[in-house]
Protein backbone atom coordinates (compact mmCIF):
# COMPACT_ATOMS: atom_id res chain seq x y z
CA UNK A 1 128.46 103.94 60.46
CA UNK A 2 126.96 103.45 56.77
CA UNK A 3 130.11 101.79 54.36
CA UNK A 4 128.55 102.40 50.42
CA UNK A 5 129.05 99.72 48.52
CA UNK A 6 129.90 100.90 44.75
CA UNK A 7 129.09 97.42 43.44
CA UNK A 8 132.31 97.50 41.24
CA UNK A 9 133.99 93.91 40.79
CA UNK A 10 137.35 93.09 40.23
CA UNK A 11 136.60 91.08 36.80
CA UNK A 12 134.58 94.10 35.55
CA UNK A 13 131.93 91.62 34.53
CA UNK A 14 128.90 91.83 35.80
CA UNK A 15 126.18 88.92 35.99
CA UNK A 16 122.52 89.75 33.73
CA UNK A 17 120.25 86.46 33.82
CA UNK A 18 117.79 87.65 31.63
CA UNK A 19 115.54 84.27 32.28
CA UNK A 20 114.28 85.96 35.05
CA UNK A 21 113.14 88.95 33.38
CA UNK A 22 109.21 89.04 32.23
CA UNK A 23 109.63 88.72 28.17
CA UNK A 24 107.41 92.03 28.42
CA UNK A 25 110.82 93.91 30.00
CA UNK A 26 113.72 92.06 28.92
CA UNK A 27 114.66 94.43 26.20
CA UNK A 28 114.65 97.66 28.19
CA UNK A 29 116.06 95.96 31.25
CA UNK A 30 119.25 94.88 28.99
CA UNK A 31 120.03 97.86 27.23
CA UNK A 32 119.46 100.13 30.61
CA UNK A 33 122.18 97.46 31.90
CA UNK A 34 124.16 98.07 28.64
CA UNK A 35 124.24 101.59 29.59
CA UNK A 36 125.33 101.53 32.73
CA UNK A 37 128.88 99.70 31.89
CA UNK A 38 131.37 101.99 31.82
CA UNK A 39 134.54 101.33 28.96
CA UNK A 40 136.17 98.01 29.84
CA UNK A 41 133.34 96.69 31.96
CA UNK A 42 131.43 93.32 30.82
CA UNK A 43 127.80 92.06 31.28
CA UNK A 44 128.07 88.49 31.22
CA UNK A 45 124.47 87.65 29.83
CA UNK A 46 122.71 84.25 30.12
CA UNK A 47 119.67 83.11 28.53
CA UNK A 48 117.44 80.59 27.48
CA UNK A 49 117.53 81.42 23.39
CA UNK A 50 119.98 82.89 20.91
CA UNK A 51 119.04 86.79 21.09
CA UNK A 52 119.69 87.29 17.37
CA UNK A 53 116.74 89.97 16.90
CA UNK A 54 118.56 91.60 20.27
CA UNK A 55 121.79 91.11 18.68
CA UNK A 56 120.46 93.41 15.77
CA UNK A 57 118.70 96.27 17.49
CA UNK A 58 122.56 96.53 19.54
CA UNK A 59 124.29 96.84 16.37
CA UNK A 60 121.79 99.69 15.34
CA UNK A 61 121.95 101.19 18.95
CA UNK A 62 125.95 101.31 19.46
CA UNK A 63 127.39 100.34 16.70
CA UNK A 64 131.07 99.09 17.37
CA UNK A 65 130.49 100.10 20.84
CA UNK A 66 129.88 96.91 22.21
CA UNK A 67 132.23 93.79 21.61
CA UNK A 68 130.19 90.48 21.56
CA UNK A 69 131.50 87.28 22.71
CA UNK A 70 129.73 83.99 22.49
CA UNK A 71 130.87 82.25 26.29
CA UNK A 72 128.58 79.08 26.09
CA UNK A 73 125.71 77.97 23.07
CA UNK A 74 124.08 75.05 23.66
CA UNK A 75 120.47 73.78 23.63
CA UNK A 76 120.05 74.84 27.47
CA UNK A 77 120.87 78.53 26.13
CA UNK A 78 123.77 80.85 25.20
CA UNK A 79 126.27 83.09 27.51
CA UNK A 80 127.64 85.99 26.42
CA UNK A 81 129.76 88.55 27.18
CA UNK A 82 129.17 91.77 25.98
CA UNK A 83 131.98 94.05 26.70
CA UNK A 84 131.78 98.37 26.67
CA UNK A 85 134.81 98.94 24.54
CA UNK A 86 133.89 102.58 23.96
CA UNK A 87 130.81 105.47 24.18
CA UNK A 88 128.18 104.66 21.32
CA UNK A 89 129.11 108.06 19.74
CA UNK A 90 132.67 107.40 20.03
CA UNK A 91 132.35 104.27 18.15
CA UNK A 92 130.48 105.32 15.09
């Protein structure tokens, strides 16, 4: 017998080391993981710089849709949590 696992977790935050990411990628690979969280859900996101010129293109892209949350900034890196609050047309 086959038991799906929906990959949901309890927190509603989900894990996104982008350090492991090819720089080539990282953009795409965020904001398809941006897209995936459903209202209320989290992507607790780690890496090795300050994203400010990602920080930007996610204020053009959603708007108010996303709720940004500075975890950890240090020189090792940042964590963040970003945090669906809403559909990106819903929060325009």
């Amino acid at each position: 017998m086959t038991i799906a696992h929906n990959h949901l977790r309890d927190d509603r935050t989900y894990p996104f080391d982008a350090r492991g990411i090819a720089k080539r990628f990282r953009h795409a690979a965020i904001f398809g993981a941006l897209d995936a969280l459903n209202p209320g859900e989290a992507m607790a996101f780690r890496n090795d710089h300050d994203p400010l010129p990602l920080l930007q293109q996610m204020e053009q892209r959603y708007g108010r849709a996303i709720a940004i949350e500075y975890v950890e900034r240090n020189a090792a890196g940042v964590l963040i949590h970003f945090t669906r609050l809403a559909s990106a047309e819903a929060a325009r």
